[in-house]
PDB file of N, CA and C in Angstrom:
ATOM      1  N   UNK A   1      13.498   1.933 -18.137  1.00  0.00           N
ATOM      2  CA  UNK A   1      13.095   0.547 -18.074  1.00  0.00           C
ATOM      3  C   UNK A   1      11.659   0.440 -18.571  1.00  0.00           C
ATOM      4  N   UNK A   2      11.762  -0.263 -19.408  1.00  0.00           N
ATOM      5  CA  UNK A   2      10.239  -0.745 -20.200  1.00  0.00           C
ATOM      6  C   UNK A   2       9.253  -1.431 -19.426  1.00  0.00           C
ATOM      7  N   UNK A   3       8.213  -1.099 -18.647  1.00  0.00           N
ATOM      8  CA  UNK A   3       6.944  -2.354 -18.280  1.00  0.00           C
ATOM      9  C   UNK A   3       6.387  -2.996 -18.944  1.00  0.00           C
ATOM     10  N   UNK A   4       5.746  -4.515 -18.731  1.00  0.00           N
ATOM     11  CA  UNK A   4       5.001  -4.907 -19.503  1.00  0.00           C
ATOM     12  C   UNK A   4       4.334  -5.567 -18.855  1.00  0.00           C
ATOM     13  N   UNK A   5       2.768  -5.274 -19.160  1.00  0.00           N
ATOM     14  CA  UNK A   5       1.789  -5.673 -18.044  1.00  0.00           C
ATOM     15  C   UNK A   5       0.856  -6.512 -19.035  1.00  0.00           C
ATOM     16  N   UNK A   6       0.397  -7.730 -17.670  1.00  0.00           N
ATOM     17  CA  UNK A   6      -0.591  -8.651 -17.930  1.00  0.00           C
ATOM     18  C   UNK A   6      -1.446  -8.315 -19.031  1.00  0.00           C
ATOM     19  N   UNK A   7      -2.403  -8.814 -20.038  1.00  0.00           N
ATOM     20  CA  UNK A   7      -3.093  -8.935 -20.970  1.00  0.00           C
ATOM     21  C   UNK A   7      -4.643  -8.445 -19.908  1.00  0.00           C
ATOM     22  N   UNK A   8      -4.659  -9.643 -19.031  1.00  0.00           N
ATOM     23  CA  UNK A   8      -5.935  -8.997 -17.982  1.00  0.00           C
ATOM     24  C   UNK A   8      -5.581  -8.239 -17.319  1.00  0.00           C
ATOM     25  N   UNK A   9      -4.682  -7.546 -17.030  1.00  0.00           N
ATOM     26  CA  UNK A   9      -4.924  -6.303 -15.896  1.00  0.00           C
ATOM     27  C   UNK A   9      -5.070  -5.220 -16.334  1.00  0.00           C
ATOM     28  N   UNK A  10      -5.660  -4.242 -15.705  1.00  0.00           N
ATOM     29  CA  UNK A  10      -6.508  -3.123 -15.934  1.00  0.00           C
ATOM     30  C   UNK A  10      -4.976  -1.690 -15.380  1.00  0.00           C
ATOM     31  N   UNK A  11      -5.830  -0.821 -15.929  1.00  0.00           N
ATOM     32  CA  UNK A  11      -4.402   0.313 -15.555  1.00  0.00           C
ATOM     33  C   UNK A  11      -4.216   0.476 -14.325  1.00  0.00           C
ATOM     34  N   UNK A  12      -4.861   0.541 -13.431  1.00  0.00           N
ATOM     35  CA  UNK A  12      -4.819   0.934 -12.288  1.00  0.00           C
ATOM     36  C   UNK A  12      -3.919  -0.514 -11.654  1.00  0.00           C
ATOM     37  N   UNK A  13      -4.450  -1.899 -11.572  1.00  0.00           N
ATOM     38  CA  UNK A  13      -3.604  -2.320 -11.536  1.00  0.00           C
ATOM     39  C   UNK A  13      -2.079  -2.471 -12.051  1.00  0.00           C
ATOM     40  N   UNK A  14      -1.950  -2.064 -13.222  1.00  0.00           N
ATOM     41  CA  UNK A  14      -0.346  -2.142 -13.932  1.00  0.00           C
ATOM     42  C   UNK A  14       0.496  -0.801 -12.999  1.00  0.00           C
ATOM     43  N   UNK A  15      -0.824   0.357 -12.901  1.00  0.00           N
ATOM     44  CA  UNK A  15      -0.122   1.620 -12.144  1.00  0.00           C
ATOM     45  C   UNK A  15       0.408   0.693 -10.205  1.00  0.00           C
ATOM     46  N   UNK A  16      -0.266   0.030  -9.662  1.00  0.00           N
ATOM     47  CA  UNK A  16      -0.008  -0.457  -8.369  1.00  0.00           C
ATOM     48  C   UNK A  16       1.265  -1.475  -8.948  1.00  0.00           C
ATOM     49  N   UNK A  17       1.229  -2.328  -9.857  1.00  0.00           N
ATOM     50  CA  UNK A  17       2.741  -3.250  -9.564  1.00  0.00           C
ATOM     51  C   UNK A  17       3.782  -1.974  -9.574  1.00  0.00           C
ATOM     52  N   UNK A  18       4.044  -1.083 -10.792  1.00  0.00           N
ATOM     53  CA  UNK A  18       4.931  -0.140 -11.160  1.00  0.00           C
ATOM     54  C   UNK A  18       5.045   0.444  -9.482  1.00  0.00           C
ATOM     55  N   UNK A  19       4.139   0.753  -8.907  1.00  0.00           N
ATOM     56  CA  UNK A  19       4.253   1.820  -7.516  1.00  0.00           C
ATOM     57  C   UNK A  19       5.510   0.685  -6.747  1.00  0.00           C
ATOM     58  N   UNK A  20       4.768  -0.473  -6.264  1.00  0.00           N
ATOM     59  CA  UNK A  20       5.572  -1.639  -5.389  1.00  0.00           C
ATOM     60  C   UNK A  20       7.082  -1.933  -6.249  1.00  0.00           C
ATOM     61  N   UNK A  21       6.931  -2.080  -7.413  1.00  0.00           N
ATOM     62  CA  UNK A  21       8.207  -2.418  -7.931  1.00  0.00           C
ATOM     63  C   UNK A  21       9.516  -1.051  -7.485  1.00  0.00           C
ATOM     64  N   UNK A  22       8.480   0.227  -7.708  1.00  0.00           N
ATOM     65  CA  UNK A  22       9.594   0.720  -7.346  1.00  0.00           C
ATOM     66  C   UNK A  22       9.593   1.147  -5.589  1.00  0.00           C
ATOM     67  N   UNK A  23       8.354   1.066  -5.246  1.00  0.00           N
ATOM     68  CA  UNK A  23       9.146   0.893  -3.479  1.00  0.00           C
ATOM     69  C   UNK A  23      10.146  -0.404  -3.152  1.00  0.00           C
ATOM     70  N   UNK A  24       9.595  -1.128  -3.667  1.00  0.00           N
ATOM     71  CA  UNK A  24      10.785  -2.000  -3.345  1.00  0.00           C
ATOM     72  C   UNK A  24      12.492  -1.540  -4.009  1.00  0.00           C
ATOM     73  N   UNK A  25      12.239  -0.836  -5.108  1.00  0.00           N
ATOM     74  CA  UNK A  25      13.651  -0.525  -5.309  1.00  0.00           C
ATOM     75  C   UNK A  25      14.233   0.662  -4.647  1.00  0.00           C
ATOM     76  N   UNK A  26      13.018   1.671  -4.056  1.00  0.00           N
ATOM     77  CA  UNK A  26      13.863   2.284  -2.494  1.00  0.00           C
ATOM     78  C   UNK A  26      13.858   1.214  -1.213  1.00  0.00           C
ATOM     79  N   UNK A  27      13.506   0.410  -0.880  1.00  0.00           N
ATOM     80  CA  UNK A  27      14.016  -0.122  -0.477  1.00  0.00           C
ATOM     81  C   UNK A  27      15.479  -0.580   0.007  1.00  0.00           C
ATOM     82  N   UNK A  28      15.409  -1.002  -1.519  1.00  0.00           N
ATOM     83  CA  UNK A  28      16.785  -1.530  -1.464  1.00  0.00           C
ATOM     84  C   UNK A  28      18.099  -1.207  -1.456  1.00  0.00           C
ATOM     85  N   UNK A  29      17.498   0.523  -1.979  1.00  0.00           N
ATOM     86  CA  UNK A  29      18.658   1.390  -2.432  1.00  0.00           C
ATOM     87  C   UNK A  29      18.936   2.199  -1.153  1.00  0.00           C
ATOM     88  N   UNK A  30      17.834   1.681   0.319  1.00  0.00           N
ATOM     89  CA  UNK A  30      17.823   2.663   1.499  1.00  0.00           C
ATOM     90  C   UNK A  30      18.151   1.464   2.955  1.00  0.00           C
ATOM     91  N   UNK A  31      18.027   0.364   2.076  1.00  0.00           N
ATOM     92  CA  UNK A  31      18.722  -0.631   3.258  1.00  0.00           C
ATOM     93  C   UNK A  31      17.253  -0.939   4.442  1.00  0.00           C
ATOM     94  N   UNK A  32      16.209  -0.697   3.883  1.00  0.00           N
ATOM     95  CA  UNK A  32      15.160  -0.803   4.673  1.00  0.00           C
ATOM     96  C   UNK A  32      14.088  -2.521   4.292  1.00  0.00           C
ATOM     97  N   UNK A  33      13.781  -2.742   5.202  1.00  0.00           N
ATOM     98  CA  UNK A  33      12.877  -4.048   4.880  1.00  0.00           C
ATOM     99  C   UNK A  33      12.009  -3.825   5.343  1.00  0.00           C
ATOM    100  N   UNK A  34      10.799  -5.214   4.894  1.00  0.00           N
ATOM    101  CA  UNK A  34       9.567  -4.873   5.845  1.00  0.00           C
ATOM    102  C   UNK A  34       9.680  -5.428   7.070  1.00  0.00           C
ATOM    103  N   UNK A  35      10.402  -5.867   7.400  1.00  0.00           N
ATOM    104  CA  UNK A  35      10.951  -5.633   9.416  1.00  0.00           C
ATOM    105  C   UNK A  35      10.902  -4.576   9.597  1.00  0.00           C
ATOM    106  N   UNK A  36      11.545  -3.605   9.226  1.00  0.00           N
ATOM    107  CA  UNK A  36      11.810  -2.408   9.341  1.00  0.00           C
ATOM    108  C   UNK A  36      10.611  -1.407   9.531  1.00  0.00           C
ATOM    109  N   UNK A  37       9.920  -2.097   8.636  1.00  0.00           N
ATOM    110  CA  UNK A  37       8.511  -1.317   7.999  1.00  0.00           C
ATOM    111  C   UNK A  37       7.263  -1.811   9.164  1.00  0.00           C
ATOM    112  N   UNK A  38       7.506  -3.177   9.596  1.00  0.00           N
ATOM    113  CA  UNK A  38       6.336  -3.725  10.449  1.00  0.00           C
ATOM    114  C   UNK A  38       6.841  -2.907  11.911  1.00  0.00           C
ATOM    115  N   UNK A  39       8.137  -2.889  12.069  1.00  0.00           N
ATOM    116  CA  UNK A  39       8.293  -2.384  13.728  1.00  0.00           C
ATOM    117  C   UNK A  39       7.825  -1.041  14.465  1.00  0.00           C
ATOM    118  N   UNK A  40       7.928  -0.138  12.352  1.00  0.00           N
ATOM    119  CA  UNK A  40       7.481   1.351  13.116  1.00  0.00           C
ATOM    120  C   UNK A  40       5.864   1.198  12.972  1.00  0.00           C
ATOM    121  N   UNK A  41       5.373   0.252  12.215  1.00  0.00           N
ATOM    122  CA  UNK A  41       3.758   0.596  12.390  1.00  0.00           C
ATOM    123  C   UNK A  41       3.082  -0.095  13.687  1.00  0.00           C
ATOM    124  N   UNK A  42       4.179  -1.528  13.832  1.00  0.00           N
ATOM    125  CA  UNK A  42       3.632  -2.340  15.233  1.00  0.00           C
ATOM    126  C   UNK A  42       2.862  -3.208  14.372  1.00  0.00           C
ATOM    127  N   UNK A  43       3.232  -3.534  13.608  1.00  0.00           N
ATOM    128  CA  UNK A  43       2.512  -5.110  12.764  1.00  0.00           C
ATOM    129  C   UNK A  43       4.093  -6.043  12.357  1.00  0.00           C
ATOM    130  N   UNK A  44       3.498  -7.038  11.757  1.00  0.00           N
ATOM    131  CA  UNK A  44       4.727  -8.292  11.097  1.00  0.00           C
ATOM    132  C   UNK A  44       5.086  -7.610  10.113  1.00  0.00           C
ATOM    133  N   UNK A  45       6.041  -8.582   9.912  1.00  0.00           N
ATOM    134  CA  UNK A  45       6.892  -7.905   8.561  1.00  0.00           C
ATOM    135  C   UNK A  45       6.060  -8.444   7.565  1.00  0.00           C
ATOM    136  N   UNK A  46       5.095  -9.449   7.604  1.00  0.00           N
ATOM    137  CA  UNK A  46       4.286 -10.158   6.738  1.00  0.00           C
ATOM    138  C   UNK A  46       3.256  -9.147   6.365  1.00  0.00           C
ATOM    139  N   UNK A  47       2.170  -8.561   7.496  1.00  0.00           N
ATOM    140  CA  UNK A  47       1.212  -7.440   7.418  1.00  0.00           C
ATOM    141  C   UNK A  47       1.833  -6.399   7.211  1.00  0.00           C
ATOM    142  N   UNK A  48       2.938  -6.132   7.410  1.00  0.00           N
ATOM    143  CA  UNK A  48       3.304  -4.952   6.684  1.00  0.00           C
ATOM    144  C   UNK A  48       3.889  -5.058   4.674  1.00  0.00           C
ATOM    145  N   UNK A  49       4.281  -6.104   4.675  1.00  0.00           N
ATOM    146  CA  UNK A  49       5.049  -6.512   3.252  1.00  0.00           C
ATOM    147  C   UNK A  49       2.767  -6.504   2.073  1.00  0.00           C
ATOM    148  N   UNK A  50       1.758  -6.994   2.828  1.00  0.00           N
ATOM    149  CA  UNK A  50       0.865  -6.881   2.549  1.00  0.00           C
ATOM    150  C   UNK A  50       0.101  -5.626   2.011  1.00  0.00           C
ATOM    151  N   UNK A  51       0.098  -4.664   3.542  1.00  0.00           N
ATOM    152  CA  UNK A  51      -0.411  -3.793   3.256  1.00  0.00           C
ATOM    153  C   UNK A  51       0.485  -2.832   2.379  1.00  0.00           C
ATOM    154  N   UNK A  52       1.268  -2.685   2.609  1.00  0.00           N
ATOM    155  CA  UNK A  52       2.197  -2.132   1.164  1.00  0.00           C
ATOM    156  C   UNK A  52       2.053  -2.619  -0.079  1.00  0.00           C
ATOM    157  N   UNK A  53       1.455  -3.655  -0.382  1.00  0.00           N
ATOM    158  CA  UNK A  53       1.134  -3.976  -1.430  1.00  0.00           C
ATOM    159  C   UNK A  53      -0.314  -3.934  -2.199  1.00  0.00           C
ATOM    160  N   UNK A  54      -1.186  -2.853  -1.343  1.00  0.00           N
ATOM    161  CA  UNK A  54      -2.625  -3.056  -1.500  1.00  0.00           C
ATOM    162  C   UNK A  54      -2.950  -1.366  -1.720  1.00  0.00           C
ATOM    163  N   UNK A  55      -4.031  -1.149  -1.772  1.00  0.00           N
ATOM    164  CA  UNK A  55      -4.216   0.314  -2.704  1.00  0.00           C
ATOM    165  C   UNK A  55      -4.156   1.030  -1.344  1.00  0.00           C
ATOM    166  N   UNK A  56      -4.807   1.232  -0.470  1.00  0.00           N
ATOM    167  CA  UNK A  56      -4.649   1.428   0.697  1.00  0.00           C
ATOM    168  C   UNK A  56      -4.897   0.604   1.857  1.00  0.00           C
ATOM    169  N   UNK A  57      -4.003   1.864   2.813  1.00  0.00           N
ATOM    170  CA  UNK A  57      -3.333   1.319   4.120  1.00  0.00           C
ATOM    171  C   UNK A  57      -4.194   2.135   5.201  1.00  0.00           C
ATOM    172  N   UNK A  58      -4.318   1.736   6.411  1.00  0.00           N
ATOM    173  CA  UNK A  58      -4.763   2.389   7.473  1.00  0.00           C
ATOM    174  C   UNK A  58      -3.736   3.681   7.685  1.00  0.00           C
ATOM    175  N   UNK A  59      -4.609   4.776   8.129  1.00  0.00           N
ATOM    176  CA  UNK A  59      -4.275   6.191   8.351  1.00  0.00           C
ATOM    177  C   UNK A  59      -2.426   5.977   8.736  1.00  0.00           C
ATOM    178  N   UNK A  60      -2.708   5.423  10.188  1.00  0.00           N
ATOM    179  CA  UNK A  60      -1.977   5.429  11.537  1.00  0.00           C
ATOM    180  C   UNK A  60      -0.793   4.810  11.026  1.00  0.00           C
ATOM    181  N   UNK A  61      -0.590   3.911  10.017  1.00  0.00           N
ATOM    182  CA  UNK A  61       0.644   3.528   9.498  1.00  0.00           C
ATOM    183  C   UNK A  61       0.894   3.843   8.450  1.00  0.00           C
ATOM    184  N   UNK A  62       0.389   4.888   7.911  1.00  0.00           N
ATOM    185  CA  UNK A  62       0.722   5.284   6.682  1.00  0.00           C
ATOM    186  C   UNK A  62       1.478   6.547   7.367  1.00  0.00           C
ATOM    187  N   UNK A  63       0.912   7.100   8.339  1.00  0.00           N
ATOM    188  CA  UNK A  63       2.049   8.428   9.026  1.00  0.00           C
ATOM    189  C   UNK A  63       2.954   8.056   9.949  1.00  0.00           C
ATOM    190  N   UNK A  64       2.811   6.634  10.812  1.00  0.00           N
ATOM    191  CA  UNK A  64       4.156   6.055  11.028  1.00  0.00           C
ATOM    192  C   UNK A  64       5.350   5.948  10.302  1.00  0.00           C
ATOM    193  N   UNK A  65       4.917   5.038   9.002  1.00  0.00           N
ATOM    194  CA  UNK A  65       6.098   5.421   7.987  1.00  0.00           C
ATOM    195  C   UNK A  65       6.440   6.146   7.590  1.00  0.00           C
ATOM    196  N   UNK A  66       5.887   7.647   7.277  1.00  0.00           N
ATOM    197  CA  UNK A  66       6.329   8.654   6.679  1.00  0.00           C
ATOM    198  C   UNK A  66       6.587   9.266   7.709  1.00  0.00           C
ATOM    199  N   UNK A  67       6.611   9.199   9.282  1.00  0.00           N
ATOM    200  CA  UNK A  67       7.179  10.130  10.002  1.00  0.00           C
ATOM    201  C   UNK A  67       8.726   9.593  10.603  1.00  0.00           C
ATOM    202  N   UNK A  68       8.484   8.339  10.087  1.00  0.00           N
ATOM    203  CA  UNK A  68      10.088   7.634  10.183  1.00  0.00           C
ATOM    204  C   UNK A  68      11.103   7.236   9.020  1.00  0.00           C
ATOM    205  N   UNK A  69      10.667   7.627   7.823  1.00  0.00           N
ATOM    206  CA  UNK A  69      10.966   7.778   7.051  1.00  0.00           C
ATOM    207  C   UNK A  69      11.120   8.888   5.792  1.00  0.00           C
ATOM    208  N   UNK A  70      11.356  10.357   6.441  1.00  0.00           N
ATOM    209  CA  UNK A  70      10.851  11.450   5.327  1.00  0.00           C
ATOM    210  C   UNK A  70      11.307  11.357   4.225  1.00  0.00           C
ATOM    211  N   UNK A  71      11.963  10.848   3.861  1.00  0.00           N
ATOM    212  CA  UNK A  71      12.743  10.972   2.571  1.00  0.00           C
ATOM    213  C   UNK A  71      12.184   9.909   1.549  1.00  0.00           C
ATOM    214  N   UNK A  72      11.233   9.173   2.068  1.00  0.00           N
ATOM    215  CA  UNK A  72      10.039   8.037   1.251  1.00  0.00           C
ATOM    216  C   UNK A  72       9.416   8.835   0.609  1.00  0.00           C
ATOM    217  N   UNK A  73       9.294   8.535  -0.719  1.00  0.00           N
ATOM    218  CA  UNK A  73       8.382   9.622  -2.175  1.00  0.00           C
ATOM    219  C   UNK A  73       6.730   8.915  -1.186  1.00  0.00           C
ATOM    220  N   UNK A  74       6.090   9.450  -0.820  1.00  0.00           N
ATOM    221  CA  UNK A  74       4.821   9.306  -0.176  1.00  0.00           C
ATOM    222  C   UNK A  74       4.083   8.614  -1.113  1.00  0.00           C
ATOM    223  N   UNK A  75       3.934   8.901  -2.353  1.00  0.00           N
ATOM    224  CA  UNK A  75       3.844   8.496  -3.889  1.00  0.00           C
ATOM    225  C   UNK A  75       3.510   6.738  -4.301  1.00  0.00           C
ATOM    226  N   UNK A  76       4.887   6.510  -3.414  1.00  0.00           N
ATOM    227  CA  UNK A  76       5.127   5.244  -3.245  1.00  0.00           C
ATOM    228  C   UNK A  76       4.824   4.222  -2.004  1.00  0.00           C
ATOM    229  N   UNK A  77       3.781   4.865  -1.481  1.00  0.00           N
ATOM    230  CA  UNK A  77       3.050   4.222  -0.279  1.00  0.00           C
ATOM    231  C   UNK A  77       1.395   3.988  -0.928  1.00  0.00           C
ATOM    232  N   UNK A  78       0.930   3.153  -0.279  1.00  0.00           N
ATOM    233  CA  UNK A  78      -0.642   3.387  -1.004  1.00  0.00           C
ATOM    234  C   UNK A  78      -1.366   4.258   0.022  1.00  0.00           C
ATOM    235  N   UNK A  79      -2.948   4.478  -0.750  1.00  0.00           N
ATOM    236  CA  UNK A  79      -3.632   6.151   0.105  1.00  0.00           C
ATOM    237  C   UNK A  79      -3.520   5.581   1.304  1.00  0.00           C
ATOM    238  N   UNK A  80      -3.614   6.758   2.281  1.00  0.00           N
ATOM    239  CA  UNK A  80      -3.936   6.632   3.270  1.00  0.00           C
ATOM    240  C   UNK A  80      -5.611   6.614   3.884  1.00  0.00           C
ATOM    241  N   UNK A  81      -6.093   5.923   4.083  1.00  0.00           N
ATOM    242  CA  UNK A  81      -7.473   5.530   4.196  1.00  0.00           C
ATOM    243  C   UNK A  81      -7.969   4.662   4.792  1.00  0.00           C
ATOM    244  N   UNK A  82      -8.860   5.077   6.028  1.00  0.00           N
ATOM    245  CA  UNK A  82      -9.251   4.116   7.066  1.00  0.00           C
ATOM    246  C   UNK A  82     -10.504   3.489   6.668  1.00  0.00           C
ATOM    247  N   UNK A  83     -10.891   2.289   6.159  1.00  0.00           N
ATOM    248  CA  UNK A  83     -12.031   1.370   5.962  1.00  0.00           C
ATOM    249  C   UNK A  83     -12.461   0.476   7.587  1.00  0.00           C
ATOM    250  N   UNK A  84     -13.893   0.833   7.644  1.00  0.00           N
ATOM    251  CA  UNK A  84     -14.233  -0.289   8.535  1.00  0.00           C
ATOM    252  C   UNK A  84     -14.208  -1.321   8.442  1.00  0.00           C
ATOM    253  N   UNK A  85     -14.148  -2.471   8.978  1.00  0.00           N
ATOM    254  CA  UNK A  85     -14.074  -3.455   9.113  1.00  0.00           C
ATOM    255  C   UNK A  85     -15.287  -4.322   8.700  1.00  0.00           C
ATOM    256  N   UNK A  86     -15.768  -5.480   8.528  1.00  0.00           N
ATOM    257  CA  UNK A  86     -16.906  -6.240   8.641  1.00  0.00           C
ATOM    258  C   UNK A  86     -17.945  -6.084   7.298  1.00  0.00           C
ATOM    259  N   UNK A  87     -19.019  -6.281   7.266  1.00  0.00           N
ATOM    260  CA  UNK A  87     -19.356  -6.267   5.807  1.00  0.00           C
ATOM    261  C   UNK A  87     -19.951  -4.592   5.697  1.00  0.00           C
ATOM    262  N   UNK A  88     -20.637  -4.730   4.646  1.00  0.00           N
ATOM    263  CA  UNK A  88     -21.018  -2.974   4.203  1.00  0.00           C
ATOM    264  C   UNK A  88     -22.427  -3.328   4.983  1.00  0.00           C
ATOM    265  N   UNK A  89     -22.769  -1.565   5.369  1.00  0.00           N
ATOM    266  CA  UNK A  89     -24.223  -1.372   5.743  1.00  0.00           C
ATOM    267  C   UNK A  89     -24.960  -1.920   4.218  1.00  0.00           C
ATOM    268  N   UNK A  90     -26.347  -2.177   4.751  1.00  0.00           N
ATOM    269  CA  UNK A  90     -27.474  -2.705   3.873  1.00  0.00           C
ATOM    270  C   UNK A  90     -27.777  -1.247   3.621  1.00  0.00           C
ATOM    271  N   UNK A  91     -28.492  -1.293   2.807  1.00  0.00           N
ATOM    272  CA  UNK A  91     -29.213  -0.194   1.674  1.00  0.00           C
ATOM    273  C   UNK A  91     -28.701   1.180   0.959  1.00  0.00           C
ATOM    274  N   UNK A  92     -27.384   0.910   1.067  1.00  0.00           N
ATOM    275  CA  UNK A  92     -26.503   1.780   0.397  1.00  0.00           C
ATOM    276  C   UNK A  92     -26.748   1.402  -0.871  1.00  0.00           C
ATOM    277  N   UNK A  93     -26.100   2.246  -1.787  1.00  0.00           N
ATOM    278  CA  UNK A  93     -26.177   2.336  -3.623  1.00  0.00           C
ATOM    279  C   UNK A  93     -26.232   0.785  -4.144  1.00  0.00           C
ATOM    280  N   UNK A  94     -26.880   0.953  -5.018  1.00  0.00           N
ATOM    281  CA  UNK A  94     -26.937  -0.734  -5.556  1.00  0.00           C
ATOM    282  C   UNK A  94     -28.243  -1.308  -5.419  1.00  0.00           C
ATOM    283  N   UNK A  95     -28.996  -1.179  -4.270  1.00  0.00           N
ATOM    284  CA  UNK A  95     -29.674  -2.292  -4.040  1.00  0.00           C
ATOM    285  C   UNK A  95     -31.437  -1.090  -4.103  1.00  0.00           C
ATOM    286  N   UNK A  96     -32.042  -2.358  -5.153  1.00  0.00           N
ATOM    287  CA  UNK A  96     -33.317  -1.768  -5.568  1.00  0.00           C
ATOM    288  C   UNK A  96     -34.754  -1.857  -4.749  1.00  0.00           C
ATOM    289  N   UNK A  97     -35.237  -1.158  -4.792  1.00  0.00           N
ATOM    290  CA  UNK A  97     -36.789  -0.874  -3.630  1.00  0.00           C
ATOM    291  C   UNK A  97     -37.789  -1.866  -3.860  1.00  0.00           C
TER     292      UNK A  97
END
């Protein structure tokens, strides 16, 4: 199957639809939804249909799903990676003296 990606999007984005397009087609081919997907992490099927769709996911549900699901290409989940919350510390990279 041929992709064909937006004029503005960048690779990394064209690489994230291709990832979701095809989790969603295990999905479908495994009878699983994001009900399915929100109950083992303990979020909605909405926050879960989200964070599956974003580069990364918090640690704790990224090994929920893969410990309830082994047979998920891991591949096809985004990183696993815990970000704090709230804005960035001040005087990190970027900002001049």
């Amino acid at each position: 199957m041929e992709t064909v990606s937006h004029p503005n999007q960048t690779a990394s984005q064209s690489q994230g639809n291709i990832r979701i397009a095809d989790m969603r087609r295990w999905m479908y081919l495994n009878n699983v939804t994001f009900v399915d997907f929100g109950r083992v992490c303990g979020i909605t099927a909405t926050a879960a249909q989200i964070a599956l769709g974003k580069n990364r996911m918090p640690v704790r549900h990224h090994k929920a799903i893969t410990e309830a699901y082994p047979d998920l290409p891991v591949e096809l989940l985004p990183e696993p990676r815990d970000v704090p919350a709230g804005p960035r510390p001040k005087g990190l990279e970027g900002e001049a003296s």
